[in-house]
PDB file of N, CA and C in Angstrom:
ATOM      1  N   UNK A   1       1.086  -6.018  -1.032  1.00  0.00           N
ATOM      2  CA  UNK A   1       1.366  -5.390  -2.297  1.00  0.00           C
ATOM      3  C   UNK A   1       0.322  -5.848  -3.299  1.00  0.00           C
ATOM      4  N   UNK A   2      -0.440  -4.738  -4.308  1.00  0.00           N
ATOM      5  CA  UNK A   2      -1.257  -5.635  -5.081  1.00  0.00           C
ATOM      6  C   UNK A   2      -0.514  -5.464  -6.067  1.00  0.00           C
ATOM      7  N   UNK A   3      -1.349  -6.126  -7.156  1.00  0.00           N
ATOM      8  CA  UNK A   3      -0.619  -6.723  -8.364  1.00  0.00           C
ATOM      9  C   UNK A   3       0.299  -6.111  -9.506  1.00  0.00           C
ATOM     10  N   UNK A   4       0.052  -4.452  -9.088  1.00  0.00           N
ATOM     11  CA  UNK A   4       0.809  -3.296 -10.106  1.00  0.00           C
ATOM     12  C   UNK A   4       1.818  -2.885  -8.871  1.00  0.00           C
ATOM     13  N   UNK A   5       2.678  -3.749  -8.293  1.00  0.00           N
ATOM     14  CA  UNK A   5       3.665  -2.854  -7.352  1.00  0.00           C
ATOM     15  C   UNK A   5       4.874  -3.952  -8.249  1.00  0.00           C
ATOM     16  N   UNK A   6       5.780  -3.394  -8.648  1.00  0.00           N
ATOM     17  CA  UNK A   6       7.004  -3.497  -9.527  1.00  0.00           C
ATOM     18  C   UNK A   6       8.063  -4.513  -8.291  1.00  0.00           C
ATOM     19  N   UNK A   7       8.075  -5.393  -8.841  1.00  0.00           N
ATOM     20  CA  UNK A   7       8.813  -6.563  -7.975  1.00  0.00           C
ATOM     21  C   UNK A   7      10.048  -6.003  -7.522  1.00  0.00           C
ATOM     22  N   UNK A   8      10.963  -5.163  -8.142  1.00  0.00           N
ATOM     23  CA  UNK A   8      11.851  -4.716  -7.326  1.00  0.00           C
ATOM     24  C   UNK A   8      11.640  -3.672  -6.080  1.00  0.00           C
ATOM     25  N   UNK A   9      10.524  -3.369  -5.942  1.00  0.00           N
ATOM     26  CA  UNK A   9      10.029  -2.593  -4.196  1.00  0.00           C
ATOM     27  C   UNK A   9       9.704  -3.535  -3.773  1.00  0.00           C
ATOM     28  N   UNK A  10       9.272  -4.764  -3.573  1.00  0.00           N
ATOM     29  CA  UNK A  10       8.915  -5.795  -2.983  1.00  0.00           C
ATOM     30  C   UNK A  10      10.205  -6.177  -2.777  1.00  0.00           C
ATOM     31  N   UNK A  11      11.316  -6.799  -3.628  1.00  0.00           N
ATOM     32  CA  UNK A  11      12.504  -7.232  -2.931  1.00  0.00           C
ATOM     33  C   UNK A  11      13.338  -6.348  -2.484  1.00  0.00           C
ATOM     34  N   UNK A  12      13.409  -5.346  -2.511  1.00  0.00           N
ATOM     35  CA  UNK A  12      13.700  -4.087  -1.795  1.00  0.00           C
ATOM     36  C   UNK A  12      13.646  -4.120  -0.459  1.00  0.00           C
ATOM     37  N   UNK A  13      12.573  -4.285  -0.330  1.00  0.00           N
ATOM     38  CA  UNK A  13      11.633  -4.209   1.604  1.00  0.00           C
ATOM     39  C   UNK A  13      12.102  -5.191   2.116  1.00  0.00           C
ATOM     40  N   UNK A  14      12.266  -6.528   1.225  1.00  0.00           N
ATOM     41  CA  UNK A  14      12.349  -7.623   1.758  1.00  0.00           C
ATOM     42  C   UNK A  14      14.193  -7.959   1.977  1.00  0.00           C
ATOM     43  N   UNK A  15      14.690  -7.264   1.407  1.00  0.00           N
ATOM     44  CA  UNK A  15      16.125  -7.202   1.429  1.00  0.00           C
ATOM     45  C   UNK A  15      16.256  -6.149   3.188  1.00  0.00           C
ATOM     46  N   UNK A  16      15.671  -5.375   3.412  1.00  0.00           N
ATOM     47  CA  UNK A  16      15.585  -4.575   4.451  1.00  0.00           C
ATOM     48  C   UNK A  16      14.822  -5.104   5.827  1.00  0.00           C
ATOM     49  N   UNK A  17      14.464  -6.037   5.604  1.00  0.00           N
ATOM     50  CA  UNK A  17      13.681  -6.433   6.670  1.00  0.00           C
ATOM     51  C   UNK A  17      12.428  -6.408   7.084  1.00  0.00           C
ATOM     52  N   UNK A  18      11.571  -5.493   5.793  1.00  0.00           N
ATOM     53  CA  UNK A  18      10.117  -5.427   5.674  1.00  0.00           C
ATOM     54  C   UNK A  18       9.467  -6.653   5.596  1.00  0.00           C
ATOM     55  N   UNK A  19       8.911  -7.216   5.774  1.00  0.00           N
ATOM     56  CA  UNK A  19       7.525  -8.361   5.968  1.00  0.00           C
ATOM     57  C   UNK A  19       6.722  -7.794   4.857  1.00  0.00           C
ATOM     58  N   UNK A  20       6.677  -8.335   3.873  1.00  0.00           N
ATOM     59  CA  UNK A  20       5.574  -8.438   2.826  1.00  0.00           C
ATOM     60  C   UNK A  20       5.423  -9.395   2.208  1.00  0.00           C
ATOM     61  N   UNK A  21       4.364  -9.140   1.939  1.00  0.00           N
ATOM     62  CA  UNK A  21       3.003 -10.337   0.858  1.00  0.00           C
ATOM     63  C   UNK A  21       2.383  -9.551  -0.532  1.00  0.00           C
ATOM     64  N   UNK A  22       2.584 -10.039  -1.250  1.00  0.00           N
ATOM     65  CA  UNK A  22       1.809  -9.643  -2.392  1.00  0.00           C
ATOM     66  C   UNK A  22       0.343 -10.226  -2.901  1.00  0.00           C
ATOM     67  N   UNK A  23       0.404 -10.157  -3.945  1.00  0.00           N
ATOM     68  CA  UNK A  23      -1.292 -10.414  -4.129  1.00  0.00           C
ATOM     69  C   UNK A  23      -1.291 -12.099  -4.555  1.00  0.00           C
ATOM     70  N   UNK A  24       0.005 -11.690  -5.902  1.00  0.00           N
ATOM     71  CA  UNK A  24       0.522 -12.711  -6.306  1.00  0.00           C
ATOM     72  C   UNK A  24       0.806 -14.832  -5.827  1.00  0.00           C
ATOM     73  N   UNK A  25       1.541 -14.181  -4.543  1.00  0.00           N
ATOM     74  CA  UNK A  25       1.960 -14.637  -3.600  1.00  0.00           C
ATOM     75  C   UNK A  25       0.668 -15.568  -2.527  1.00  0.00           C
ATOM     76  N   UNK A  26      -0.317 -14.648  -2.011  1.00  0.00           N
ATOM     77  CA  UNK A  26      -1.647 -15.012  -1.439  1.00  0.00           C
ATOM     78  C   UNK A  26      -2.537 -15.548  -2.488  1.00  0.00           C
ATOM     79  N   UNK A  27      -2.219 -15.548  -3.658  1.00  0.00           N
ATOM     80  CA  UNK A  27      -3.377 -15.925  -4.647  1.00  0.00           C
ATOM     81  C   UNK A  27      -4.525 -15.279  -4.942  1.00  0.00           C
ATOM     82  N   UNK A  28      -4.390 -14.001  -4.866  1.00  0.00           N
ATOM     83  CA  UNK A  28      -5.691 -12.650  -4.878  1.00  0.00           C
ATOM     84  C   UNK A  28      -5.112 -11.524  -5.908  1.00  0.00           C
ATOM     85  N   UNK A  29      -4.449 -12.418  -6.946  1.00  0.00           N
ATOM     86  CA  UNK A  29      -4.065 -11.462  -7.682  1.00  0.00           C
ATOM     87  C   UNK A  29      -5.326 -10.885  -8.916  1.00  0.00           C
ATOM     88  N   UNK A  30      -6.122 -11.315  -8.827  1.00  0.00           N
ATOM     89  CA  UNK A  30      -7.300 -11.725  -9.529  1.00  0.00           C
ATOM     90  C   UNK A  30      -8.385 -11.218  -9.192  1.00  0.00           C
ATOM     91  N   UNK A  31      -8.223 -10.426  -7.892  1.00  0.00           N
ATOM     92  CA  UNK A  31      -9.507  -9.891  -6.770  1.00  0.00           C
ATOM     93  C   UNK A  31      -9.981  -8.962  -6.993  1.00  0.00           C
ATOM     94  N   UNK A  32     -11.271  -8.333  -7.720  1.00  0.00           N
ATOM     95  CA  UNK A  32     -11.507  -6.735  -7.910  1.00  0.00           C
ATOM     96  C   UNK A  32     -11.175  -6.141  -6.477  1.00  0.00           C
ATOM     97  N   UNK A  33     -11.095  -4.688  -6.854  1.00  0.00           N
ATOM     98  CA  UNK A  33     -11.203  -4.079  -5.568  1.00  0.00           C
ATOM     99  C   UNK A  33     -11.204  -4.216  -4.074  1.00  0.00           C
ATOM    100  N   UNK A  34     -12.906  -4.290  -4.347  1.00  0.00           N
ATOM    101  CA  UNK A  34     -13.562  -4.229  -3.032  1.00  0.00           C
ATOM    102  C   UNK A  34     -13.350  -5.915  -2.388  1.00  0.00           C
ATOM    103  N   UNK A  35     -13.007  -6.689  -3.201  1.00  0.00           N
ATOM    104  CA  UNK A  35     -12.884  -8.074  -2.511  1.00  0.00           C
ATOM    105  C   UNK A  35     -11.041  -7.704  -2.329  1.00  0.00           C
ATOM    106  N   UNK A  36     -10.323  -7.320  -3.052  1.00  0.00           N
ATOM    107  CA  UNK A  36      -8.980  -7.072  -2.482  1.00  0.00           C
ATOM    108  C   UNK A  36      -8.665  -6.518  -0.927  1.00  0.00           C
ATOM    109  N   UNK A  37      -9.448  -5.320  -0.633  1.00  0.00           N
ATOM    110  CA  UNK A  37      -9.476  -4.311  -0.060  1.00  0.00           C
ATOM    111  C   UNK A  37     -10.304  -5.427   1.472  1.00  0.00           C
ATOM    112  N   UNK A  38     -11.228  -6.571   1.157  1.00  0.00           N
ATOM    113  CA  UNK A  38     -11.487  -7.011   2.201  1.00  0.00           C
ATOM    114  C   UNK A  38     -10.231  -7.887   2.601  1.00  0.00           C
ATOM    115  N   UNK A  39      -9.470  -8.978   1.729  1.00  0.00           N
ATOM    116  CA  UNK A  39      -8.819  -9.793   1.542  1.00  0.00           C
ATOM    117  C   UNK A  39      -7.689  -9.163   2.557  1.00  0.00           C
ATOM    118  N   UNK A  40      -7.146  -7.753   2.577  1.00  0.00           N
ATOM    119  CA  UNK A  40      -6.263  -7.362   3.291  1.00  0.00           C
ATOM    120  C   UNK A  40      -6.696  -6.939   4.604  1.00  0.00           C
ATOM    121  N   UNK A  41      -7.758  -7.117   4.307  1.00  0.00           N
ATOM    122  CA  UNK A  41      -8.814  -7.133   6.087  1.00  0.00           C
ATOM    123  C   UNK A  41      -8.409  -8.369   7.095  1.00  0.00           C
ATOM    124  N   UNK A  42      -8.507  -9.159   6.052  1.00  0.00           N
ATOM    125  CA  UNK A  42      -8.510 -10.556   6.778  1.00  0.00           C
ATOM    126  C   UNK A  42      -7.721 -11.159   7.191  1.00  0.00           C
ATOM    127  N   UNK A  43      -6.730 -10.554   6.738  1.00  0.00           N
ATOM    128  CA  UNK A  43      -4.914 -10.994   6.979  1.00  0.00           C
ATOM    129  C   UNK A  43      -4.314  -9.616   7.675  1.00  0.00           C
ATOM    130  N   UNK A  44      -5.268  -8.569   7.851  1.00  0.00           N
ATOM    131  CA  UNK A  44      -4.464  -7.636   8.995  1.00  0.00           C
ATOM    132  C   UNK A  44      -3.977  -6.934   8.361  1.00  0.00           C
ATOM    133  N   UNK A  45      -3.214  -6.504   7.140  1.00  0.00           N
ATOM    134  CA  UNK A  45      -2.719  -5.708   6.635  1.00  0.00           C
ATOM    135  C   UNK A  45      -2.866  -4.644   5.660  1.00  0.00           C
ATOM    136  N   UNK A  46      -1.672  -3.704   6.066  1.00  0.00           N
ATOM    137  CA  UNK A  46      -2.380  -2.370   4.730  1.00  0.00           C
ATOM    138  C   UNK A  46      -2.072  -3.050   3.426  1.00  0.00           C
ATOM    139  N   UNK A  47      -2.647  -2.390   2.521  1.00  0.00           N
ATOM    140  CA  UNK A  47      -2.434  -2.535   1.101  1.00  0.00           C
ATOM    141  C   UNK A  47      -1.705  -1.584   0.581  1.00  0.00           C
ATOM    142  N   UNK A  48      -0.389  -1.503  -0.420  1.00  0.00           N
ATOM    143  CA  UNK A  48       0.351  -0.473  -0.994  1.00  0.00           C
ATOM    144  C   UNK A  48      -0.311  -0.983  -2.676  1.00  0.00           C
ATOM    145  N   UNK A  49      -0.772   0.220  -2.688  1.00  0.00           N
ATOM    146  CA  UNK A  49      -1.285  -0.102  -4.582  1.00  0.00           C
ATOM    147  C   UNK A  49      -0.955   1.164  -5.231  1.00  0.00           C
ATOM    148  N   UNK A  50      -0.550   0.757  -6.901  1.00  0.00           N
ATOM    149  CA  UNK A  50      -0.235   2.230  -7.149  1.00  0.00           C
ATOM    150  C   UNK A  50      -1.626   2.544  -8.772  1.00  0.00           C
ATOM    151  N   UNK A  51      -2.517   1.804  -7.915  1.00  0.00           N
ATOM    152  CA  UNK A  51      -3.776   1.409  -8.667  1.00  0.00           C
ATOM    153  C   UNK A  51      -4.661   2.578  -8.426  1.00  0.00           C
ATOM    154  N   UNK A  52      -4.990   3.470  -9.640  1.00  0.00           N
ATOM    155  CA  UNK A  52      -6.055   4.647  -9.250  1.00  0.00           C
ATOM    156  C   UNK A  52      -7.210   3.904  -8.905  1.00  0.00           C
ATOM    157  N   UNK A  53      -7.728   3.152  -9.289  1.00  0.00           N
ATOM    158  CA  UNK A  53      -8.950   1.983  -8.864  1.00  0.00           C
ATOM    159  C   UNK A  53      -9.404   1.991  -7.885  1.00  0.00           C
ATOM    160  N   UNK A  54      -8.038   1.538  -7.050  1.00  0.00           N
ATOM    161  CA  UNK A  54      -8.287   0.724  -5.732  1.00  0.00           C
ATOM    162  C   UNK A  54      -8.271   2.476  -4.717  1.00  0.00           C
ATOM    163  N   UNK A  55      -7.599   3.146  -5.265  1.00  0.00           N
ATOM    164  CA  UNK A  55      -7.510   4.576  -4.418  1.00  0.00           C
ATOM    165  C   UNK A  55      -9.122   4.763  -4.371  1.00  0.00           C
ATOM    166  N   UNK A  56      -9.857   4.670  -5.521  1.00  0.00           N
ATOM    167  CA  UNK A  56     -11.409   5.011  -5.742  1.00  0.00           C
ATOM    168  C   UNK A  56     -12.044   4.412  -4.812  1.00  0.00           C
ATOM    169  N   UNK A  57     -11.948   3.091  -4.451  1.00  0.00           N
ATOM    170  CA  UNK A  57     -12.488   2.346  -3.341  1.00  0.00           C
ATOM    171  C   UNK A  57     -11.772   2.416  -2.325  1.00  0.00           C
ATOM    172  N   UNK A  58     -11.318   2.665  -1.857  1.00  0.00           N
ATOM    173  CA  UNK A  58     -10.790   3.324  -0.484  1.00  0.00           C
ATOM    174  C   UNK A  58     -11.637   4.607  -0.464  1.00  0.00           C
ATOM    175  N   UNK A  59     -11.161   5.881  -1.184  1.00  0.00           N
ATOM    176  CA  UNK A  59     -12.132   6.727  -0.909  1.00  0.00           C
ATOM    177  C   UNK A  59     -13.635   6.693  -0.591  1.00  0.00           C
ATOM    178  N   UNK A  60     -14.193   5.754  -1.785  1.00  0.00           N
ATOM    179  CA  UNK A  60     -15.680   5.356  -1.701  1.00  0.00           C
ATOM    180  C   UNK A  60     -15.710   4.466  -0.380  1.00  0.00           C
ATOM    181  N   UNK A  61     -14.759   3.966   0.480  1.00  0.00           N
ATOM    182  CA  UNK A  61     -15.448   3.413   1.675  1.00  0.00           C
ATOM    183  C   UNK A  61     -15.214   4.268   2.590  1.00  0.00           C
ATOM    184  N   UNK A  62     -14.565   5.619   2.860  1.00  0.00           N
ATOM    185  CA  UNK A  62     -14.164   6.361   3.464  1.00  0.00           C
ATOM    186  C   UNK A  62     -15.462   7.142   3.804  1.00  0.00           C
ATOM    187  N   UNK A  63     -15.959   7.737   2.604  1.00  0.00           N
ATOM    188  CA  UNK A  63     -16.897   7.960   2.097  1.00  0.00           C
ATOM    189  C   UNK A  63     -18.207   8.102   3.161  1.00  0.00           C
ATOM    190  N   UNK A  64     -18.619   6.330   2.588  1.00  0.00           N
ATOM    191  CA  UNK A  64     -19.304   5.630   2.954  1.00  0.00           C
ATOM    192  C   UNK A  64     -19.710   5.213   4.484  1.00  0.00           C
ATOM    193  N   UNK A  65     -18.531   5.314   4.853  1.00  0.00           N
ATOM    194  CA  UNK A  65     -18.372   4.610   6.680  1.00  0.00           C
ATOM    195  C   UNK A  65     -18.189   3.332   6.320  1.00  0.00           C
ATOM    196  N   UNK A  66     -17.789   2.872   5.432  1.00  0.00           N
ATOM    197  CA  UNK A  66     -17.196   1.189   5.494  1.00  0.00           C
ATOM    198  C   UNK A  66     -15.772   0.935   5.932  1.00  0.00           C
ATOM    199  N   UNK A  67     -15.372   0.098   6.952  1.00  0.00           N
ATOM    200  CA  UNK A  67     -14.016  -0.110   7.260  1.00  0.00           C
ATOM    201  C   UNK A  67     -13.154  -0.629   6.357  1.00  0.00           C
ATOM    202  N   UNK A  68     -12.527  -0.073   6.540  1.00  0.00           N
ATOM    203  CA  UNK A  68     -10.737  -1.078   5.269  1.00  0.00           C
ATOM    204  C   UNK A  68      -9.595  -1.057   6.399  1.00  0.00           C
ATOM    205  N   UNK A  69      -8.795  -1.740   5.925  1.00  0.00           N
ATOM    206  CA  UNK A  69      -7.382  -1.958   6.695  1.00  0.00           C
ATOM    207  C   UNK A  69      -6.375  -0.437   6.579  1.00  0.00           C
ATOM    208  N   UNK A  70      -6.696  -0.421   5.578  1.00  0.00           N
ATOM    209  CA  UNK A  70      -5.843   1.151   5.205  1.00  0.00           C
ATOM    210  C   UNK A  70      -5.062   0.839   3.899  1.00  0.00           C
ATOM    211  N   UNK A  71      -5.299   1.672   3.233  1.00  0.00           N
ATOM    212  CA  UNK A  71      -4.343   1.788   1.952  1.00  0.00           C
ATOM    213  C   UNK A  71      -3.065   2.751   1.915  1.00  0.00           C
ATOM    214  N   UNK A  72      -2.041   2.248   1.541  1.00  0.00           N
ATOM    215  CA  UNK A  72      -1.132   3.001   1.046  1.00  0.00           C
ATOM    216  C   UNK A  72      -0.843   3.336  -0.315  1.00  0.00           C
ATOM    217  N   UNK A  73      -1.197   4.718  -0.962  1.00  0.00           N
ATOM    218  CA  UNK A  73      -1.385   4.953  -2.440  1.00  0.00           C
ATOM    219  C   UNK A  73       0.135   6.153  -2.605  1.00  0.00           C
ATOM    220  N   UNK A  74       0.625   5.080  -4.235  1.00  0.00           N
ATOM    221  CA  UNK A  74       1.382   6.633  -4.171  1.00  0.00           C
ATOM    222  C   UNK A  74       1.662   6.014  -6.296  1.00  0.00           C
ATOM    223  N   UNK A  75       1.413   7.228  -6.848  1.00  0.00           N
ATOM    224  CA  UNK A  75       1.460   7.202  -8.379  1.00  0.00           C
ATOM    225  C   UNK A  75       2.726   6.294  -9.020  1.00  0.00           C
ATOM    226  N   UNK A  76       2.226   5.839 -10.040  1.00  0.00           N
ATOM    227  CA  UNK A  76       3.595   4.586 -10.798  1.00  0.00           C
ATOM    228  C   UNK A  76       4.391   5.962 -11.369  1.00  0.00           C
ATOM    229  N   UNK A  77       4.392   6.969 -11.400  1.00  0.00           N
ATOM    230  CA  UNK A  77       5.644   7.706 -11.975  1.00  0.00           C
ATOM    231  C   UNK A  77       6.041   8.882 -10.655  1.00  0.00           C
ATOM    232  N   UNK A  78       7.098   9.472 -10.844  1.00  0.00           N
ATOM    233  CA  UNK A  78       7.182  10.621  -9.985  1.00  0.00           C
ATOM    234  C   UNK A  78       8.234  10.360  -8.553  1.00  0.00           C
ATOM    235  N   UNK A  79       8.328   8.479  -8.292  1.00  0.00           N
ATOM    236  CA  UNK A  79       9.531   8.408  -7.604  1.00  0.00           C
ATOM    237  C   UNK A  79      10.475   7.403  -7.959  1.00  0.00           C
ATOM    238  N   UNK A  80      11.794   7.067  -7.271  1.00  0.00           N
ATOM    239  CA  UNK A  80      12.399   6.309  -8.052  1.00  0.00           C
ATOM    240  C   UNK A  80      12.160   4.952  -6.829  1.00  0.00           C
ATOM    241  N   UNK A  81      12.190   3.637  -7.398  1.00  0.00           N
ATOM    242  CA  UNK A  81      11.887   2.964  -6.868  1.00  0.00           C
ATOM    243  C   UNK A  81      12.731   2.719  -5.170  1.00  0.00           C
ATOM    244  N   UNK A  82      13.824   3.407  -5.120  1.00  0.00           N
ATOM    245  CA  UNK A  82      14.327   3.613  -3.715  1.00  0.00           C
ATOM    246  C   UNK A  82      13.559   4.639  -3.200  1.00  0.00           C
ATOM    247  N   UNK A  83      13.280   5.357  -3.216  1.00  0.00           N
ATOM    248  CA  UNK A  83      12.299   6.288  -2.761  1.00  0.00           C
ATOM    249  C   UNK A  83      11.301   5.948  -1.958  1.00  0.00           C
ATOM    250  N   UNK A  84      10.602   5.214  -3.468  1.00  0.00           N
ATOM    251  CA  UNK A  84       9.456   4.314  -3.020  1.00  0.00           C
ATOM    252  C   UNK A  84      10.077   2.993  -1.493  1.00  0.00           C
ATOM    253  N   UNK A  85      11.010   2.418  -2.150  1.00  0.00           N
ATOM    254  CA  UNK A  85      11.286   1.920  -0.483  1.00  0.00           C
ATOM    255  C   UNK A  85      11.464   2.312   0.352  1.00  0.00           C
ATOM    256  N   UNK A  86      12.090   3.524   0.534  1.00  0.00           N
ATOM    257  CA  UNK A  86      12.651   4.522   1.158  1.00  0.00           C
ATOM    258  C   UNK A  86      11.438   4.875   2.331  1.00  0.00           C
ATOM    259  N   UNK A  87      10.095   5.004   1.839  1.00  0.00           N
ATOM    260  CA  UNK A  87       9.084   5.737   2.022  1.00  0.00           C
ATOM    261  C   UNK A  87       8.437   4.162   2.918  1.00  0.00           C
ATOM    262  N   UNK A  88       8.352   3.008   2.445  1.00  0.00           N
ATOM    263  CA  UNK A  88       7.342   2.375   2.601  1.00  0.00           C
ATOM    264  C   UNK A  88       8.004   1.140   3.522  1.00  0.00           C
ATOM    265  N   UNK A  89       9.557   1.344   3.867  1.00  0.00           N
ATOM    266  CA  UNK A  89      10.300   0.522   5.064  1.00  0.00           C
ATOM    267  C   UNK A  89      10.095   2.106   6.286  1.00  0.00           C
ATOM    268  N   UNK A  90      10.102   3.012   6.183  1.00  0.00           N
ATOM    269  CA  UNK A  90       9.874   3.613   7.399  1.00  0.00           C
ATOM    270  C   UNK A  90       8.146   3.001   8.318  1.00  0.00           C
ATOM    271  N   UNK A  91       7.292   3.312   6.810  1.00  0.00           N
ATOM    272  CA  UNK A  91       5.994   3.177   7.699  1.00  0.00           C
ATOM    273  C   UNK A  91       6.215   1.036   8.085  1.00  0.00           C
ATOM    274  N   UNK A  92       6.885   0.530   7.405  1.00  0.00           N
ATOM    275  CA  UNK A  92       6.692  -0.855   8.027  1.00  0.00           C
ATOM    276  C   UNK A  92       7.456  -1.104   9.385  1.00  0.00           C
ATOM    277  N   UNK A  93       8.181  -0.411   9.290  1.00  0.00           N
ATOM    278  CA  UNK A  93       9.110  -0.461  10.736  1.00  0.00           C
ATOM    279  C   UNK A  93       7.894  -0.134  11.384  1.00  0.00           C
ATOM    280  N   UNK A  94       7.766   1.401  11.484  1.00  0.00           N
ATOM    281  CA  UNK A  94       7.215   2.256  12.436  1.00  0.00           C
ATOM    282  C   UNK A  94       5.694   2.608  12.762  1.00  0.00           C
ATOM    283  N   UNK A  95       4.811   1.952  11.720  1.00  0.00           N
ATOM    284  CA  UNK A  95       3.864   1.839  12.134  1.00  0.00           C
ATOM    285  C   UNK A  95       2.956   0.172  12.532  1.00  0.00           C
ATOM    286  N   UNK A  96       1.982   0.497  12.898  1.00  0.00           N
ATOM    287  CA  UNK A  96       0.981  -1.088  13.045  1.00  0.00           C
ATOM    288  C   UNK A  96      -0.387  -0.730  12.476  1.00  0.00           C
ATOM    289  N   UNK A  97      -0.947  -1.659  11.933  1.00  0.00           N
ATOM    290  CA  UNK A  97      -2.084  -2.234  11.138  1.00  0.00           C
ATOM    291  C   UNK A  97      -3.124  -0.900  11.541  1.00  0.00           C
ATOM    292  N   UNK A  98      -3.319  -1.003  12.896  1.00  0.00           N
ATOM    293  CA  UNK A  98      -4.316  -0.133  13.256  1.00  0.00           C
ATOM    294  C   UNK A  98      -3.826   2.113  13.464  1.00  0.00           C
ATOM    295  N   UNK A  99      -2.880   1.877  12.799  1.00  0.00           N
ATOM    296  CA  UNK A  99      -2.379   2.822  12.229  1.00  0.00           C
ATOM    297  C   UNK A  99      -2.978   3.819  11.260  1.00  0.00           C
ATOM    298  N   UNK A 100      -3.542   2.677  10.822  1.00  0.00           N
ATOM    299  CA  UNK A 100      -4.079   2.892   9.248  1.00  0.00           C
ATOM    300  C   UNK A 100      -5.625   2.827   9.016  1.00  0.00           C
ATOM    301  N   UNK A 101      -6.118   2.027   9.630  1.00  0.00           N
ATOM    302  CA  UNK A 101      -7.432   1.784   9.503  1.00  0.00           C
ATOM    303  C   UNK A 101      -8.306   2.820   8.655  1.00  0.00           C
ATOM    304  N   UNK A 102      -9.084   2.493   8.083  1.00  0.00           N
ATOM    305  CA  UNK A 102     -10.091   3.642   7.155  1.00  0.00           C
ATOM    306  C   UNK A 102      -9.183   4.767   6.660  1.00  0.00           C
ATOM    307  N   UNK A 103      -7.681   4.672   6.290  1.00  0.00           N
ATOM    308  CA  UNK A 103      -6.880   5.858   6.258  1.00  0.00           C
ATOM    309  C   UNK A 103      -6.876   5.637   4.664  1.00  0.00           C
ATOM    310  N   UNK A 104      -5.998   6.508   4.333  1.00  0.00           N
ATOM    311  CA  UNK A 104      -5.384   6.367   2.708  1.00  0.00           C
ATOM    312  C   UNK A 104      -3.960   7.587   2.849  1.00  0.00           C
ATOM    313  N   UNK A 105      -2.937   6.849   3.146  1.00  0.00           N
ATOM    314  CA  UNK A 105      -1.492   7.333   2.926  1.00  0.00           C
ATOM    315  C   UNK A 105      -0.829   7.445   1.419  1.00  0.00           C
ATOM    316  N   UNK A 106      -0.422   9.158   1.300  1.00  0.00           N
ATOM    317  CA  UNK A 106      -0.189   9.058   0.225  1.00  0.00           C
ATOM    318  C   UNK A 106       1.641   9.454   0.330  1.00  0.00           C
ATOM    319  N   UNK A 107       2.099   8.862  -0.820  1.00  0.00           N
ATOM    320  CA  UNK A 107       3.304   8.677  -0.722  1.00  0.00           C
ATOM    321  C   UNK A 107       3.645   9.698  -2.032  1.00  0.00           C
ATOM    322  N   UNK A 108       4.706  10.737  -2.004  1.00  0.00           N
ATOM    323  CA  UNK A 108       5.912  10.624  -0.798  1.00  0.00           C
ATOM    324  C   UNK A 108       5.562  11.236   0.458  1.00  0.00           C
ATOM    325  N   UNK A 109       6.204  10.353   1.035  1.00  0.00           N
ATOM    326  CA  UNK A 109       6.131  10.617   2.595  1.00  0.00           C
ATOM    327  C   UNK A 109       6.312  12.504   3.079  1.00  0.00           C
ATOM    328  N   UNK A 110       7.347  12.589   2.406  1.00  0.00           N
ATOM    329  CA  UNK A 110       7.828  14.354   2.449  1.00  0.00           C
ATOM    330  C   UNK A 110       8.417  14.794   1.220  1.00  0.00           C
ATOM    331  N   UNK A 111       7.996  16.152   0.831  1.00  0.00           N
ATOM    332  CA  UNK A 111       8.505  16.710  -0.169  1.00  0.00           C
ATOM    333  C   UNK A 111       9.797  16.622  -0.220  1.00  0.00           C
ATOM    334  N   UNK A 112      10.563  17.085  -1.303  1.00  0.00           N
ATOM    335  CA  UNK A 112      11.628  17.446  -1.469  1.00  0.00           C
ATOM    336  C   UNK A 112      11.409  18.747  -1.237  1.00  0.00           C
ATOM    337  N   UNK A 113      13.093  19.138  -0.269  1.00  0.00           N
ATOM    338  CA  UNK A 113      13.785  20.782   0.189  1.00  0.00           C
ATOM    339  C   UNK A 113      13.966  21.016  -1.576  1.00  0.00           C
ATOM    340  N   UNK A 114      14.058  22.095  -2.094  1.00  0.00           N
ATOM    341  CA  UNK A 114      14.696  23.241  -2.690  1.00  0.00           C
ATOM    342  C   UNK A 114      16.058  23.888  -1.997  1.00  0.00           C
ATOM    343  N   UNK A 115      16.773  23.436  -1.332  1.00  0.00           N
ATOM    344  CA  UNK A 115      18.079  23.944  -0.768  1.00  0.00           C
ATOM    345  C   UNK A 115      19.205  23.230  -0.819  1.00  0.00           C
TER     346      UNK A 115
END
């Protein structure tokens, strides 16, 4: 989790059985970008940011042909924070690290029906 993910989706996941780390937590709360984006290299894991920033550098390494772990991006307005867990304990269950690689997942996972 980097440093703009709202502590109640973090204890959320963690109430559910998700495995997470924050930035906070690792001491990289402080990390531009591109040193964030390695930092979650190094420890194996995706990054959930709801940082237009860090979306920019993901794209720009996408881009580029530079590897990242994978980002998970989804906007600070537009879901409610169950949602947001809702969305981000499926992919921790159900996916693995290399899932993601050079990816950028955007959340929500699925629209809302109209019915």
């Amino acid at each position: 989790m980097d440093v703009h993910v709202p502590w109640p989706i973090t204890h959320g996941l963690r109430e559910r059985g998700v495995e997470v780390l924050t930035a906070q937590e690792d001491g990289s709360e402080r990390l531009e970008d591109p040193d964030l984006l390695d930092r979650a290299a190094i420890l194996g894991r995706v990054l959930f940011s709801q940082d237009e920033d860090l979306l920019v550098e993901a794209n720009r390494r996408q881009h580029e042909g530079i590897p990242f772990v994978g980002v998970i991006y989804a906007p600070q307005l537009g879901l409610t924070i169950r949602e947001f867990i809702d969305d981000l304990e499926i992919i921790g269950k159900a996916g693995v690290s290399a899932d993601f690689e050079n990816r950028v997942i955007y959340l929500p996972l699925r629209k809302a029906s109209n019915s």
